[in-house]
Protein backbone atom coordinates (compact mmCIF):
# COMPACT_ATOMS: atom_id res chain seq x y z
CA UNK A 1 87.71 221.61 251.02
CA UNK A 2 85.70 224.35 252.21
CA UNK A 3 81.84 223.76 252.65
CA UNK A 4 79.54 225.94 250.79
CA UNK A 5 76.37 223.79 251.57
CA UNK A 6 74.25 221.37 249.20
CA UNK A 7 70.78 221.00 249.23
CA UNK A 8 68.83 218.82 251.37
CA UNK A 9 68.18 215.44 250.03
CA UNK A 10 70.59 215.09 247.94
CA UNK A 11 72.60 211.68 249.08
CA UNK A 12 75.82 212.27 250.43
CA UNK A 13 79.11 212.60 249.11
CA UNK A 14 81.48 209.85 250.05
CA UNK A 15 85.06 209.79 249.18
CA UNK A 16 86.74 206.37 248.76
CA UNK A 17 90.38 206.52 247.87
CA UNK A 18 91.49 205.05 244.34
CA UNK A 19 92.63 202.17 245.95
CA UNK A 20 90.70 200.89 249.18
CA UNK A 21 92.44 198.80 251.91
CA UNK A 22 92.05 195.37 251.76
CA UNK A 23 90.02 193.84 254.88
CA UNK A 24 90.12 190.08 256.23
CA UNK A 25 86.62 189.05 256.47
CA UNK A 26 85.80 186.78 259.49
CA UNK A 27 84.53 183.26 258.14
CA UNK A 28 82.19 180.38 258.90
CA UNK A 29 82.91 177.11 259.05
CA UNK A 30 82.84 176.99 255.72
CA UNK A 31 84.51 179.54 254.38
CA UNK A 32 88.19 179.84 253.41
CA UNK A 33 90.14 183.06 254.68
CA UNK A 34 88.97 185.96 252.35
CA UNK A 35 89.49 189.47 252.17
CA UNK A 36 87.45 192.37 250.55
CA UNK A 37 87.94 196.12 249.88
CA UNK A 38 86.65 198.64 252.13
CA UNK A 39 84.77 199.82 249.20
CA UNK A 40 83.14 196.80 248.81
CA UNK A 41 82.25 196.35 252.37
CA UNK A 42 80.95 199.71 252.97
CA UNK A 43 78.82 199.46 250.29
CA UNK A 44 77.64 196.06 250.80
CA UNK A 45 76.77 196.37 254.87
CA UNK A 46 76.55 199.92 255.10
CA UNK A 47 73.45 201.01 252.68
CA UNK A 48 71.68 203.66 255.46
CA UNK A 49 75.01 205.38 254.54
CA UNK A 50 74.14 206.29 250.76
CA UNK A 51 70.73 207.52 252.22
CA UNK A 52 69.72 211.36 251.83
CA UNK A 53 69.45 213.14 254.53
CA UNK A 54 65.54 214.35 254.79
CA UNK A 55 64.46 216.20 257.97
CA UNK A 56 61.36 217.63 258.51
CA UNK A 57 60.27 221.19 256.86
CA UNK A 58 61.07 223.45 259.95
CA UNK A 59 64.19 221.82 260.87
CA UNK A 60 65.87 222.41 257.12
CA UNK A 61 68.88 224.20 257.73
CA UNK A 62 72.33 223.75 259.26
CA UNK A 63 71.81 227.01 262.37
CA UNK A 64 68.47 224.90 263.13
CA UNK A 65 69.35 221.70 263.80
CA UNK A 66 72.78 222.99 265.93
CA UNK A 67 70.14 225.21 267.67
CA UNK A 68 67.70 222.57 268.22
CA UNK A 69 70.09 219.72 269.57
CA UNK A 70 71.58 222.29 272.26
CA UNK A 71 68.57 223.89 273.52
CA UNK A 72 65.83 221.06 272.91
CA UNK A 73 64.73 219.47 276.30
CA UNK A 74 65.31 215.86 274.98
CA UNK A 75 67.61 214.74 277.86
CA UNK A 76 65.01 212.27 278.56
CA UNK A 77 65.11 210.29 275.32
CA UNK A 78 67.21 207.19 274.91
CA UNK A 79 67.64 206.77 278.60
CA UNK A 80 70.44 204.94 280.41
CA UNK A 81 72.84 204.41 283.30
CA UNK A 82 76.34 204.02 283.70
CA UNK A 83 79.02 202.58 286.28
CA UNK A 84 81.55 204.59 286.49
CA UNK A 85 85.20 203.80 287.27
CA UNK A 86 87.72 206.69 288.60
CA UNK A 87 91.11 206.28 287.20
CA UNK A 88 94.32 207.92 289.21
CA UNK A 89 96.87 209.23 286.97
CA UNK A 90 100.88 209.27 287.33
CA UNK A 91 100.28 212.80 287.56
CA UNK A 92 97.70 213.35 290.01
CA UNK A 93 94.44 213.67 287.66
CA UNK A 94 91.91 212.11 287.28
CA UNK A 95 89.58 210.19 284.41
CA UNK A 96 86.19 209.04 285.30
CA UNK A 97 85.16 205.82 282.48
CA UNK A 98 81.30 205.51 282.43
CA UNK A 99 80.59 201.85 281.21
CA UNK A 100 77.30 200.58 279.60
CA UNK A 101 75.26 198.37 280.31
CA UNK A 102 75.21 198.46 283.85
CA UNK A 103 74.80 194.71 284.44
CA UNK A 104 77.13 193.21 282.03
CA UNK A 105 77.18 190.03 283.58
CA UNK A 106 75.68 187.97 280.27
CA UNK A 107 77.94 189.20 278.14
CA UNK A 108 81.25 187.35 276.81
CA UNK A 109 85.02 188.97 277.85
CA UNK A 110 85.42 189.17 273.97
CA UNK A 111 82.55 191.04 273.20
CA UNK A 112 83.84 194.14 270.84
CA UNK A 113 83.67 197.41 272.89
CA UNK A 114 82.40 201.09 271.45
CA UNK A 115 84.73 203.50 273.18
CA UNK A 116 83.55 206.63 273.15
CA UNK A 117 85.04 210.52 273.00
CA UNK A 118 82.46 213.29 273.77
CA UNK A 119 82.57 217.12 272.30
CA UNK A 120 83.91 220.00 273.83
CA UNK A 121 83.42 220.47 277.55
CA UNK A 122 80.51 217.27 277.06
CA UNK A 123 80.05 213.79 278.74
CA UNK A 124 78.05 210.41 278.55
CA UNK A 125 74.60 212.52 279.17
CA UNK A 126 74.83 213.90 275.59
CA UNK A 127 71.77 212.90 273.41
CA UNK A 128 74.44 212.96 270.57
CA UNK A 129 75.91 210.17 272.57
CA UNK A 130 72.57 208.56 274.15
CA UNK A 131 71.44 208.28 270.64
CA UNK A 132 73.70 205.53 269.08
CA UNK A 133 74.60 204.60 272.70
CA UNK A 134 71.78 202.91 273.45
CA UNK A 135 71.32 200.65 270.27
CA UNK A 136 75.10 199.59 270.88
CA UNK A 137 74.03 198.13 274.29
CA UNK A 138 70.55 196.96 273.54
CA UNK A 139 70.50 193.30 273.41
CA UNK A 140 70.42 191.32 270.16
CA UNK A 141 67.21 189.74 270.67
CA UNK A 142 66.02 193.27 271.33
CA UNK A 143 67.12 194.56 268.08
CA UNK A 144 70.55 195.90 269.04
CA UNK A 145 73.97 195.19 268.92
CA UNK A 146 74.51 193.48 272.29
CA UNK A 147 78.23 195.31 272.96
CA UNK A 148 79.80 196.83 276.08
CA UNK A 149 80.85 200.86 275.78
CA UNK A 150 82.33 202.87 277.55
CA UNK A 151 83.08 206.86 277.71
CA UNK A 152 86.34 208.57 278.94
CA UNK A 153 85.81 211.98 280.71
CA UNK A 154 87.85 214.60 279.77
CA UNK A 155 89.40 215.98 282.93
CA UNK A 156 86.73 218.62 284.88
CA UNK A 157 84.01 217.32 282.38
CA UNK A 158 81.08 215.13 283.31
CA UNK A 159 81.26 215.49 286.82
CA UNK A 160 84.67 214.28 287.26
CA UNK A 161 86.94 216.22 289.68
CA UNK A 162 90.10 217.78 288.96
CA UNK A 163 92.62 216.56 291.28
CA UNK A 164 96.04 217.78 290.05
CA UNK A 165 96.81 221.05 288.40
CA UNK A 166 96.39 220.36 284.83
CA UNK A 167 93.57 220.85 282.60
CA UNK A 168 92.53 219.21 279.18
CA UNK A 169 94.02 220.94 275.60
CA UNK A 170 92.35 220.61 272.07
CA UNK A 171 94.17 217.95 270.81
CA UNK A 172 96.14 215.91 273.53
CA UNK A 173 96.19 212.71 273.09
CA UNK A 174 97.53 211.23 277.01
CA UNK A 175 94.43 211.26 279.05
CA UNK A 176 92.80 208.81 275.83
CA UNK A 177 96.15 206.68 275.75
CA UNK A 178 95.78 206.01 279.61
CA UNK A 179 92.28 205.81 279.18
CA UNK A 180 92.78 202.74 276.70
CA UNK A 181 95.43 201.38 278.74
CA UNK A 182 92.79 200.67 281.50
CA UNK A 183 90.11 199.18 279.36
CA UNK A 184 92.87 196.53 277.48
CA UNK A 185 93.90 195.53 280.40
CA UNK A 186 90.02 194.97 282.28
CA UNK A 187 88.64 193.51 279.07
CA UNK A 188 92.04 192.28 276.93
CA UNK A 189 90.26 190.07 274.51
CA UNK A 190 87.54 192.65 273.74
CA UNK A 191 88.04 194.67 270.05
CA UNK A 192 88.13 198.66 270.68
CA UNK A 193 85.70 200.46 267.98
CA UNK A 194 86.25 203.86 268.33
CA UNK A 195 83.23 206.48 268.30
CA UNK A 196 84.31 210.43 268.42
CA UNK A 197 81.95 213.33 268.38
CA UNK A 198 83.40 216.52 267.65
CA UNK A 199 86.22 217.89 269.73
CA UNK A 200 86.43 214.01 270.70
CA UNK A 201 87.02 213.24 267.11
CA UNK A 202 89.78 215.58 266.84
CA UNK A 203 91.60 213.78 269.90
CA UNK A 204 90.43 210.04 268.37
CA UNK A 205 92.13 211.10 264.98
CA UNK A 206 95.12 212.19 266.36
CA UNK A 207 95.68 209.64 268.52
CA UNK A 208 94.83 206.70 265.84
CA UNK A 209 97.63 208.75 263.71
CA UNK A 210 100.24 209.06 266.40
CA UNK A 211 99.67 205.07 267.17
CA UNK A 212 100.15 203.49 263.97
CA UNK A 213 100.34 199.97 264.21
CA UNK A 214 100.44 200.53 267.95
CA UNK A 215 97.04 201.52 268.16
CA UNK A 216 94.70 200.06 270.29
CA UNK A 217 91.97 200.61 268.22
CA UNK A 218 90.61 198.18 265.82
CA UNK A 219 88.57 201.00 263.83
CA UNK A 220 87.18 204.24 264.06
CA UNK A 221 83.99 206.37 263.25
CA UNK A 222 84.59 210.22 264.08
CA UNK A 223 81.31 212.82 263.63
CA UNK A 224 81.67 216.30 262.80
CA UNK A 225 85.57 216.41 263.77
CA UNK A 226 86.44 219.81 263.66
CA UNK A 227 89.50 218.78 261.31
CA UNK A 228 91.66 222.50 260.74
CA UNK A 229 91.27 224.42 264.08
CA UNK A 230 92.55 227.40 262.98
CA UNK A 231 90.89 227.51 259.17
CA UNK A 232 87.69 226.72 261.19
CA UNK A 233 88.08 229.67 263.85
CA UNK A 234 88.82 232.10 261.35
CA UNK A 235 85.45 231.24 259.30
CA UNK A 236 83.54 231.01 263.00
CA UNK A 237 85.18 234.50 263.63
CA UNK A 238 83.85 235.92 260.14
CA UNK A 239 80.67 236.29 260.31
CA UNK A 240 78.42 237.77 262.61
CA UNK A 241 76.26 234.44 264.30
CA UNK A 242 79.69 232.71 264.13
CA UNK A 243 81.09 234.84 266.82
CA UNK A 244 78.29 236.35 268.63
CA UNK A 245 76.57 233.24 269.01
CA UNK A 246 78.74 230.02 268.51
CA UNK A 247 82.07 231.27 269.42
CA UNK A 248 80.22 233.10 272.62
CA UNK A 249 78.62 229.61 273.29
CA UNK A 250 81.59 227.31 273.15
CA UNK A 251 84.02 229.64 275.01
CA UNK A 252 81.34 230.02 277.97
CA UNK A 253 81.05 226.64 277.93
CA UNK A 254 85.05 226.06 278.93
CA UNK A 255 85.03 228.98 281.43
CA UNK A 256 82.41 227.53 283.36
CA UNK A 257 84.38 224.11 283.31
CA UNK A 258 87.29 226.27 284.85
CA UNK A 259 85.41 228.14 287.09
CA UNK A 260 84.09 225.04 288.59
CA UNK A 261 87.51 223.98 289.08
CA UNK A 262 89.22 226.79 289.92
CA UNK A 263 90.19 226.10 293.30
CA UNK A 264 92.15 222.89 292.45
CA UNK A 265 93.72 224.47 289.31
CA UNK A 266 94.77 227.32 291.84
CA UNK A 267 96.43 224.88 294.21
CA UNK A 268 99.79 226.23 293.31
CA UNK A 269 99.76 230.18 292.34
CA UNK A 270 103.32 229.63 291.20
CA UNK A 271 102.41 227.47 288.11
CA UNK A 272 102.23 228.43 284.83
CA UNK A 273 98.35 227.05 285.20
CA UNK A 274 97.65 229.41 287.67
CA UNK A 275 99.19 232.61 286.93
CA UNK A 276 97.56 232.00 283.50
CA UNK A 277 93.96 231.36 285.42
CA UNK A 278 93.95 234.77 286.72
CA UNK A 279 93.99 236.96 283.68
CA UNK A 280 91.51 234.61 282.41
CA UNK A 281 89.32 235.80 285.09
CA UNK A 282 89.21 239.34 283.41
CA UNK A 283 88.26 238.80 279.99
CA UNK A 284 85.39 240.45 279.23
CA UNK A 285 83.81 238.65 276.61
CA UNK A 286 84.62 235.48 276.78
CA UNK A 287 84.86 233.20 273.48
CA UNK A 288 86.56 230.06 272.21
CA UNK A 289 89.16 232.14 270.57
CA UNK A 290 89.96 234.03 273.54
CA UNK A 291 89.96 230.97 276.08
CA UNK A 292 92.55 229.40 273.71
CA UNK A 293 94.15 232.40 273.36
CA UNK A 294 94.77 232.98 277.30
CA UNK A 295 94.62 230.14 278.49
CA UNK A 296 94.84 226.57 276.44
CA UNK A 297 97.62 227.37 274.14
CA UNK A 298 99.64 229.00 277.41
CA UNK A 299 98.92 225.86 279.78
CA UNK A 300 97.00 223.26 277.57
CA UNK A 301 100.41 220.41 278.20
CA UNK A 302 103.33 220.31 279.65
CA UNK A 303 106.58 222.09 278.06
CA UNK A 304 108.86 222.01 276.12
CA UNK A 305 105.58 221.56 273.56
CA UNK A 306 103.68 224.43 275.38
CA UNK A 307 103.38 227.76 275.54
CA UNK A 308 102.79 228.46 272.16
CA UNK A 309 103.56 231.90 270.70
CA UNK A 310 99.96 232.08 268.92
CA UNK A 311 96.77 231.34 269.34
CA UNK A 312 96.94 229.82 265.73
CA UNK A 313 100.15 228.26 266.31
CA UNK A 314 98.20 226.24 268.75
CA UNK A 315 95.35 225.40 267.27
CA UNK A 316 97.73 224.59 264.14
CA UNK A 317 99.31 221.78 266.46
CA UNK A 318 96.55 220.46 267.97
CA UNK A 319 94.42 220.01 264.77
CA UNK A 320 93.71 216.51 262.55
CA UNK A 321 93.24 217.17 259.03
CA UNK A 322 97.09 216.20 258.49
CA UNK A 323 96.99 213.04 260.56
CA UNK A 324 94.24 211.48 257.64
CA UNK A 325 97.33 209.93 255.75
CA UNK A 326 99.10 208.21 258.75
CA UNK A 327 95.91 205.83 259.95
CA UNK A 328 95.94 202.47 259.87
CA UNK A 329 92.73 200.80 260.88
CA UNK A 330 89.56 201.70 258.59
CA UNK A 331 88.50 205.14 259.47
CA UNK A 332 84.71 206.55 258.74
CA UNK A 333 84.33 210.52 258.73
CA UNK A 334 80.92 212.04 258.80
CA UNK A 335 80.39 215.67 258.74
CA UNK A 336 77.37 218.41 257.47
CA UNK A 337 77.36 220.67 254.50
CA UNK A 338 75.63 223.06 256.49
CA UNK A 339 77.67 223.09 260.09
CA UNK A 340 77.60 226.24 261.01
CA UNK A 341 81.16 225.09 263.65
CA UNK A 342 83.08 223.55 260.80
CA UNK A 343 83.61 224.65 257.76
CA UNK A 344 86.42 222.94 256.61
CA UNK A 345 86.53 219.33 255.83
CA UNK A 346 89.35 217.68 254.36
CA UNK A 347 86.92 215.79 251.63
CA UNK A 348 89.90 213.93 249.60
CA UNK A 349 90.89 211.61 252.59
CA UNK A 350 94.86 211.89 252.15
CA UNK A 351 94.17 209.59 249.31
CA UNK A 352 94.61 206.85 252.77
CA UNK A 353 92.59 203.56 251.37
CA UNK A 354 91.70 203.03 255.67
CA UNK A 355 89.53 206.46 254.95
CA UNK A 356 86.24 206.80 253.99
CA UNK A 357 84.76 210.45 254.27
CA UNK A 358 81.35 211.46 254.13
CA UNK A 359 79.17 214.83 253.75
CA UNK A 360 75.84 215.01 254.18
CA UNK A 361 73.24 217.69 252.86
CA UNK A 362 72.58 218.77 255.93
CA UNK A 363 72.34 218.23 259.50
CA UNK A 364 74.42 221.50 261.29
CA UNK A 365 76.56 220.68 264.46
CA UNK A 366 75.85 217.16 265.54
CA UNK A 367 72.23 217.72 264.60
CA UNK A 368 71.21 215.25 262.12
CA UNK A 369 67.44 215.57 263.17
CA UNK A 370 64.92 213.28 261.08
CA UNK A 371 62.47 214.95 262.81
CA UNK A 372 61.49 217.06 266.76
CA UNK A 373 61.32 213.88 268.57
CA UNK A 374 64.54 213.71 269.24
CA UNK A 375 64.33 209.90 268.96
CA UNK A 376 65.09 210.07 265.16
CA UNK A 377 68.30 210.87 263.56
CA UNK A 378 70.36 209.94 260.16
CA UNK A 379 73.65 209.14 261.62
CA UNK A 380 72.29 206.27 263.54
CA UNK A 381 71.80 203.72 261.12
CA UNK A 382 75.00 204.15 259.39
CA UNK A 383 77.05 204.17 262.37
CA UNK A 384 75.17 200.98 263.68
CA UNK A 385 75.84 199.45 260.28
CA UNK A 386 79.65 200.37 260.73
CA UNK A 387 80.41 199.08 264.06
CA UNK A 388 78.74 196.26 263.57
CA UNK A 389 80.77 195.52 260.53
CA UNK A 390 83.60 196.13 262.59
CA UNK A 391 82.55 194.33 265.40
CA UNK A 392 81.18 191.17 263.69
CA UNK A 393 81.90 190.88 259.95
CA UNK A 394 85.89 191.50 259.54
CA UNK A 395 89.16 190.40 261.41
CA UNK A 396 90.48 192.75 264.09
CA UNK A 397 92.53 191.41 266.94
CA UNK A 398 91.76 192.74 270.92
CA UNK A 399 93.29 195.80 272.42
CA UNK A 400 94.91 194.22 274.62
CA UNK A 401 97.02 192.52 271.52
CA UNK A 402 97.18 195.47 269.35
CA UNK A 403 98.91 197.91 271.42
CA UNK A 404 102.10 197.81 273.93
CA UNK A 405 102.32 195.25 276.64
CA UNK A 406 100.39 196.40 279.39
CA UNK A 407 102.87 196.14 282.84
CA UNK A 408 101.64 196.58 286.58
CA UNK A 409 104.25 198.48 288.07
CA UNK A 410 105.23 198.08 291.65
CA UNK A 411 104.19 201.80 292.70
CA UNK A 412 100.51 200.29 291.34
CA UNK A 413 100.04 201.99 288.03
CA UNK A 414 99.47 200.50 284.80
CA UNK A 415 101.75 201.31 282.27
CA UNK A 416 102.71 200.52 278.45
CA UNK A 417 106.28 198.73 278.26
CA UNK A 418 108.63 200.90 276.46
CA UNK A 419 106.18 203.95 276.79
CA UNK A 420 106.12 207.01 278.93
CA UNK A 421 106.97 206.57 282.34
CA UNK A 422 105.14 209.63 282.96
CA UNK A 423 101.77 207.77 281.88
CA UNK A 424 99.80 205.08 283.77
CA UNK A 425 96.66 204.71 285.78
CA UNK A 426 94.92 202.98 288.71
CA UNK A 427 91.47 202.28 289.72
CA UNK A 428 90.51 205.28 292.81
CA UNK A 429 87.51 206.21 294.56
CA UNK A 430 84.47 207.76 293.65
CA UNK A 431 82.54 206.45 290.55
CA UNK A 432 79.35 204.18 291.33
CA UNK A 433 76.00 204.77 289.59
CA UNK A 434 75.63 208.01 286.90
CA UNK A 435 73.10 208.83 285.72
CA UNK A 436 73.00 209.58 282.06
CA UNK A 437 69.75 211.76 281.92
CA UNK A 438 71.22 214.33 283.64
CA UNK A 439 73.51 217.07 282.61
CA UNK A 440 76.04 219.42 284.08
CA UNK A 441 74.88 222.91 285.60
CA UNK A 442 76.60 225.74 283.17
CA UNK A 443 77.26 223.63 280.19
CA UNK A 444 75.71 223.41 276.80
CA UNK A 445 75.43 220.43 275.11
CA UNK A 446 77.79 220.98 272.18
């Protein structure tokens, strides 16, 4: 459906299909084995979800709070550290995995794991990220939820070098496969509970579709996913703030990822990536649209799937909002009435009983702002409530059961049985301490 807007404080629409899945509930000692609907559970262990969204006066509209949560020095709030682990890839990249807490050492091998996707061009400093982040590793006799996470680096993004001549696309799935290769097999009795934000949600959705029953996965939350790429670029292109503004913002964002990283993406001038890095270089105003349009949908993956002929054609591939009907694990959507980056939000689920979507009043592009502080917004609750359902109150089996066999090849890589022999990964060099206070020179935080 298309988004209009609804007025603040007004609770949010939530979609449950006709028929929910039916979930097997964990049970005591006892309790015989019981199952419940989705419905049920949500509304049961979920109740900050039916809450309206109220911010303060000044911060009332959807342009506001996207404005505020880029530009608002509040780096500083929920502070934390991360270890990160460099992966090597089959094909010379490379994925940098920040993991949280740092000293881990009390916790259990099976405690569930939030794995997390960032936004466009983002990384494990995002506040967005910070701000659930931190209650997910907070101890239980502190008041949080006491699990490991973890966050997968798009490649260039978060500090993470570029090592082989390939870049990251829209909707590729790979780089998250390999990702959650790794993590299965360092923590294989650990539940996965999947956390996207935005682009990352886009990826997370696809991926969860693509999987099925392979997926490693055991739920998923995804915040304003960007669902129809090209429905959503043509409203972004119509109106005047949408492209002088947000469009401007986003595709500044990527060319300073690329600049950074130019040299290694240059390595060979007689690859597609390079000869399409050059004209790139000459675009005088540079926007989301026309990054895609140069660059991603030329030299975003590997042929025969790439070069597309359009920019639309591309962002027609790499989009979500078909891939609601094909998940299998329960699935929570949030996304704002009032986002001024997504428009389009495909409100009736697929009629998939896994799928429960959600609209808020307001809260613009991963805003959601209670109030200034910066400490206080409306999706944290909720999304505490869900992964703690998921973590705690229902049956989900590990990652490392869910998904394919994970096999230690003799050339060192891990790789699924069966799966492409083109994907695997190793631990490398470089990681250590990061520190998740601190951003990335040239990039926003959107």
């Amino acid at each position: 459906m298309g988004i209009l807007g609804c007025s603040t404080s007004a609770p949010p629409l939530i979609h449950f299909a006709p028929k929910t899945a039916q979930i097997p509930l964990k049970k005591s000692n006892t309790q015989e084995e019981s199952s419940d609907s989705l419905r049920n559970l949500v509304q049961d262990k979920c109740p900050s979800l039916f809450t309206p969204f109220e911010p303060t006066w000044w911060l009332n509209n959807g342009h506001i709070q996207t404005t505020y949560s880029v530009f608002a020095d509040i780096s500083q709030v929920d502070s934390v550290w991360y270890r990160r682990q460099n992966l090597r890839l089959v094909d010379g990249g490379t994925l940098g995995l920040d993991f949280a807490p740092i000293d881990d050492s009390a916790l259990r091998d099976d405690t569930p794991i939030v794995v997390i996707l960032h936004g466009l061009t983002g990384g494990s400093y995002e506040p967005y990220i910070k701000s659930i982040l931190t209650h997910v590793i907070k101890p239980v006799d502190k008041g949080g939820l006491g699990y490991r996470a973890v966050i997968p680096h798009s490649r260039g993004c978060g500090g993470v070098p570029i090592t082989s001549t390939k870049f990251y696309s829209a909707g590729g799935t790979d780089d998250f496969r390999q990702a959650l290769i790794y993590i299965s097999h360092r923590y294989p009795r650990a539940i996965l509970l999947g956390l996207g934000f935005s682009l990352g949600s886009n990826i997370m959705t696809r991926y969860i579709a693509q999987e099925g029953e392979k997926c490693r996965l055991s739920s998923a939350c995804v915040l304003a996913n960007p669902w129809d790429l090209a429905a959503n670029s043509d409203i972004l292109s119509g109106t005047i703030i949408g492209r002088n503004v947000y469009n401007n913002a986003l595709g500044t964002n990527l060319m300073n990822v690329a600049k950074q990283h130019h040299k290694a993406l240059m390595a060979d001038r007689s690859l597609p990536i390079a000869k399409a890095l050059e004209p790139l270089m000459s675009v005088a105003q540079m926007t989301l649209t026309n990054f895609d349009k140069v660059f991603l949908s030329q030299v975003g993956g590997p042929p025969p799937q790439f070069p597309y002929a359009t920019v639309n054609e591309y962002y027609n591939a790499m989009s979500s909002h078909e891939c609601v009907g094909g998940i299998t694990i329960p699935y929570l959507a949030i996304n704002s009435a009032d986002d001024p980056v997504v428009q389009y939000v495909p409100m009736h689920g697929a009629g998939n009983g896994f799928a429960v979507m959600v609209l808020t009043s307001g809260g613009g592009h991963l805003g959601w702002f209670n109030d200034s502080s910066g400490k206080d917004r409306w999706t944290t609750k909720p999304v505490l409530e869900w992964l703690q359902l998921m973590g705690e109150g229902v049956v989900c089996q590990a990652g490392g059961e869910r998904g394919h066999k994970i096999i230690l090849w003799e050339d060192g890589f891990l790789r699924n049985e069966g799966g492409n022999d083109d994907l695997g990964c190793m631990e490398c060099e470089g990681g250590g301490l990061i520190n998740g206070n601190a951003g990335v020179e040239g990039v926003c935080n959107v």
